[in-house]
C-alpha atoms as a PDB file:
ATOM      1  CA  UNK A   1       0.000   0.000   0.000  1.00  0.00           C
ATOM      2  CA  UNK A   2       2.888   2.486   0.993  1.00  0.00           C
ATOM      3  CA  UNK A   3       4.889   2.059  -2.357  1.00  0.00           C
ATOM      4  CA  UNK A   4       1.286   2.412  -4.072  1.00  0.00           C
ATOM      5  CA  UNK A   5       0.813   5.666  -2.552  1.00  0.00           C
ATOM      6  CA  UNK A   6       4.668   6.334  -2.999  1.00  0.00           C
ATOM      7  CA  UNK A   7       4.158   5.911  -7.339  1.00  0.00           C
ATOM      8  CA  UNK A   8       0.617   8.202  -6.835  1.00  0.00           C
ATOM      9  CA  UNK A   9       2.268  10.891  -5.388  1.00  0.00           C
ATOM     10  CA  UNK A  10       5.333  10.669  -7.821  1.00  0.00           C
ATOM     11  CA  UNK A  11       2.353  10.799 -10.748  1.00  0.00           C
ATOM     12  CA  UNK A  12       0.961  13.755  -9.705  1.00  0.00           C
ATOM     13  CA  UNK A  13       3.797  16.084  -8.913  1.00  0.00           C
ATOM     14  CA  UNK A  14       5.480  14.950 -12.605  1.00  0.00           C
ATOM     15  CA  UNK A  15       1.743  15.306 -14.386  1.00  0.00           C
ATOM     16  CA  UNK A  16       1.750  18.873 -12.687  1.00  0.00           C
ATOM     17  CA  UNK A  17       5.287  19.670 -13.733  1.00  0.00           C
ATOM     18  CA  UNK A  18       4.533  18.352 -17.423  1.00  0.00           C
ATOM     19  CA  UNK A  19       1.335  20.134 -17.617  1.00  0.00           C
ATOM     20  CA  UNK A  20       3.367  23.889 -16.428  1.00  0.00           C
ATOM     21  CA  UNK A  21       6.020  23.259 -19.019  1.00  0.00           C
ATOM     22  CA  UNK A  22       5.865  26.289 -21.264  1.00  0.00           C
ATOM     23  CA  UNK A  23       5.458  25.457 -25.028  1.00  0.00           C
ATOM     24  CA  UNK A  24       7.529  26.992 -27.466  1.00  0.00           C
ATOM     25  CA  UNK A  25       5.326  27.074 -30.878  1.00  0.00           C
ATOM     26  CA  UNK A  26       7.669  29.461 -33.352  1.00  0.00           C
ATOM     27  CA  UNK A  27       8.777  27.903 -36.420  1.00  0.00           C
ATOM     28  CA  UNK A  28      12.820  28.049 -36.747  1.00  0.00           C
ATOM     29  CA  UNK A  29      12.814  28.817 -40.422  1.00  0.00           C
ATOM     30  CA  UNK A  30      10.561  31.907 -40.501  1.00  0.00           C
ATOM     31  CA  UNK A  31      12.438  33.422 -37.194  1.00  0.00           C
ATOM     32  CA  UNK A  32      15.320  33.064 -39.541  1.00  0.00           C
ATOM     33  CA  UNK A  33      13.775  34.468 -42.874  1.00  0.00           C
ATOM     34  CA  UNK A  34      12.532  37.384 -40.976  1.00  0.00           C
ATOM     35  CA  UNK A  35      15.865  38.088 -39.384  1.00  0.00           C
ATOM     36  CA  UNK A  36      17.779  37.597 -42.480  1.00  0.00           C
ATOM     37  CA  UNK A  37      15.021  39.736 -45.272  1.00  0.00           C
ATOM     38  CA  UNK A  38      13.038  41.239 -42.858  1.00  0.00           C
ATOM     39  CA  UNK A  39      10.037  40.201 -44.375  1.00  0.00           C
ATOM     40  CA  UNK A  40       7.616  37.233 -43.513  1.00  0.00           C
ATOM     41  CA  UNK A  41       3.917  37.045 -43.761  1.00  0.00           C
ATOM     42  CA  UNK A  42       1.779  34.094 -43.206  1.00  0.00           C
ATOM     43  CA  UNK A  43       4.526  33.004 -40.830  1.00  0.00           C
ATOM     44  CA  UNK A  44       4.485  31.316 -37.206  1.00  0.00           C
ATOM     45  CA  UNK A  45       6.465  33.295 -35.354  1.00  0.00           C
ATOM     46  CA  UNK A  46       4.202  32.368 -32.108  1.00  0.00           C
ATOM     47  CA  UNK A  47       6.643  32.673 -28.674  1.00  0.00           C
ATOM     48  CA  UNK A  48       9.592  34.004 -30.921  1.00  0.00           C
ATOM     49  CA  UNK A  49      12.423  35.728 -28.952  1.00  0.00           C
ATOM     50  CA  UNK A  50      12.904  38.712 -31.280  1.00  0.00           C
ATOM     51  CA  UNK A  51      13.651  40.880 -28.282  1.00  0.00           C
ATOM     52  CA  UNK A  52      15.677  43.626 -29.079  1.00  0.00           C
ATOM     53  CA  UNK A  53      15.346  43.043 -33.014  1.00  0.00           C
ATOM     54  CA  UNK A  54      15.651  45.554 -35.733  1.00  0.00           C
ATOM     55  CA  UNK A  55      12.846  45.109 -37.532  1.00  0.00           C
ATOM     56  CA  UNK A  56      12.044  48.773 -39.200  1.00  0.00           C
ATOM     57  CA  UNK A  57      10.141  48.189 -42.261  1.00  0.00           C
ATOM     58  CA  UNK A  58       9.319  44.752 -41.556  1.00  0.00           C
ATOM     59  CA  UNK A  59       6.691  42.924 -43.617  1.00  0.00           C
ATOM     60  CA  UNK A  60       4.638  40.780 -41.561  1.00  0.00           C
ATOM     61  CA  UNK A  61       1.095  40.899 -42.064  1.00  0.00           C
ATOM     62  CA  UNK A  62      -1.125  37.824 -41.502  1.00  0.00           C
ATOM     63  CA  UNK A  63       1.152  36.217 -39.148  1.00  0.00           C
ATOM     64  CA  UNK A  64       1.393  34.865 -35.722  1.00  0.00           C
ATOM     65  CA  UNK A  65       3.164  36.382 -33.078  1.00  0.00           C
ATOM     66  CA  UNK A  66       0.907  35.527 -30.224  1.00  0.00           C
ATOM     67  CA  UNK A  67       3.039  35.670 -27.224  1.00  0.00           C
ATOM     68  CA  UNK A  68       6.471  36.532 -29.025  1.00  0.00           C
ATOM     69  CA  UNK A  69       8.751  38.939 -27.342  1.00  0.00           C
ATOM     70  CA  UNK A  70       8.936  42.162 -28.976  1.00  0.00           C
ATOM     71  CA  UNK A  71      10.553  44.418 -26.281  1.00  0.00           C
ATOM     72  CA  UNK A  72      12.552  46.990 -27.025  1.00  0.00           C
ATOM     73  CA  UNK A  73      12.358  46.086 -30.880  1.00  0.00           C
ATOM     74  CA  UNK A  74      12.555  48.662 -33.538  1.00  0.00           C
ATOM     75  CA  UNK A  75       9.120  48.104 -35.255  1.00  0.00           C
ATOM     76  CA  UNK A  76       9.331  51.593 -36.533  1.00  0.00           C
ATOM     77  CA  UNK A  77       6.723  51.579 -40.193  1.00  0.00           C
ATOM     78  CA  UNK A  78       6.899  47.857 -39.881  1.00  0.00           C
ATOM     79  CA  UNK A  79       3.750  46.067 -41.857  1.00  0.00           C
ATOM     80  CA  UNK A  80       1.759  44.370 -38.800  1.00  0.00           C
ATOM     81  CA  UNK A  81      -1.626  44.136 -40.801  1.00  0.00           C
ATOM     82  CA  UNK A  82      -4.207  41.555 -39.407  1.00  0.00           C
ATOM     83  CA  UNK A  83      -1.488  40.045 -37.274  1.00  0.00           C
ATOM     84  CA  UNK A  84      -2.056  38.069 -33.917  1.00  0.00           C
ATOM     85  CA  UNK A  85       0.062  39.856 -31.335  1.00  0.00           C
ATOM     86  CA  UNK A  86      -2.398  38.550 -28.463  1.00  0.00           C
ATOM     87  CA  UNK A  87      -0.387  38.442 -25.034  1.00  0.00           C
ATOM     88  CA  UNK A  88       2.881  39.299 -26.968  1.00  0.00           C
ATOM     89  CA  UNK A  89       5.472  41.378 -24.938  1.00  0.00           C
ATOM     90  CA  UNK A  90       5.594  45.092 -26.760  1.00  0.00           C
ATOM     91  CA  UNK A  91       7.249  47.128 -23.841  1.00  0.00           C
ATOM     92  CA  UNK A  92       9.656  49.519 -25.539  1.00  0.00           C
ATOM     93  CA  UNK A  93       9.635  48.053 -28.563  1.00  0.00           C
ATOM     94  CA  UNK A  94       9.336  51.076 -30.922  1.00  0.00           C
ATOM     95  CA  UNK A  95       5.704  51.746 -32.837  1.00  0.00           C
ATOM     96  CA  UNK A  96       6.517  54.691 -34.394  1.00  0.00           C
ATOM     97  CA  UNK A  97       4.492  54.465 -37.974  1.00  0.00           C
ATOM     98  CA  UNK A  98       3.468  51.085 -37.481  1.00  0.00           C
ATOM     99  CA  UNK A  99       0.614  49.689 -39.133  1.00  0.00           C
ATOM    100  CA  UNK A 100      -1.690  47.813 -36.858  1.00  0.00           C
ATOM    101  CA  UNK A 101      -4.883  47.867 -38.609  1.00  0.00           C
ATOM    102  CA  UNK A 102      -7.195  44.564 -37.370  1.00  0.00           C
ATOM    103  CA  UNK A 103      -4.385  43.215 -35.635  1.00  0.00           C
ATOM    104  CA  UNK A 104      -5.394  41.349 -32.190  1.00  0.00           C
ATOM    105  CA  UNK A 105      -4.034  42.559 -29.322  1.00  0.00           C
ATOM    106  CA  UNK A 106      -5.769  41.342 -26.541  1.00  0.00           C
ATOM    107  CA  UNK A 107      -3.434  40.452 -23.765  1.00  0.00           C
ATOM    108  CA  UNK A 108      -0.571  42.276 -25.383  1.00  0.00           C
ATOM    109  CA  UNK A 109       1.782  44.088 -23.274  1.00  0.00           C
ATOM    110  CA  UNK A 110       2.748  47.752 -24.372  1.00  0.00           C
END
């Protein structure tokens, strides 16, 4: 009975660690055709780290960045048309001229 309640225990502290792992979604090789021509749409860059990035002029309408972090880019007239920046990380990244139009942005952080 003890090693019974020994293996239960062991179950549900590794379910709950499994279950808190957080998922990393982005695809590789559009993170690395945006960086490289600054342009990507259609692409899944969902949970990205593009902190930091220089992405002025950037072409990425119709994409997913849902929870990618964007702080302290440079998105400065960058194309984010009908993209899904819901609970990305914007603090400091740089909006100037951006175009945002029916992008969602619930949960996003500015």
């Amino acid at each position: 009975m003890k090693i019974l309640l020994k293996i239960l225990a062991a179950t549900a502290c590794l379910t709950d660690i499994l279950i808190n792992v957080p998922v990393q979604a982005e695809n590789a090789s559009h993170v690395r055709q945006l960086l490289e021509t600054n342009r990507c749409t259609q692409c899944d860059l969902s949970f990205a780290s593009l902190q930091g990035a220089d992405l002025q002029d950037a072409k990425l309408s119709h994409s997913n960045l849902q929870g990618a972090d964007l702080r302290g880019a440079n998105l400065q007239n960058a194309d984010l048309r009908d993209t899904d920046l819901r609970n990305a990380d914007l603090r400091e990244a740089d909006l100037q001229d951006a175009n945002l139009s029916g992008a969602k942005t619930s949960g996003a952080r500015f």
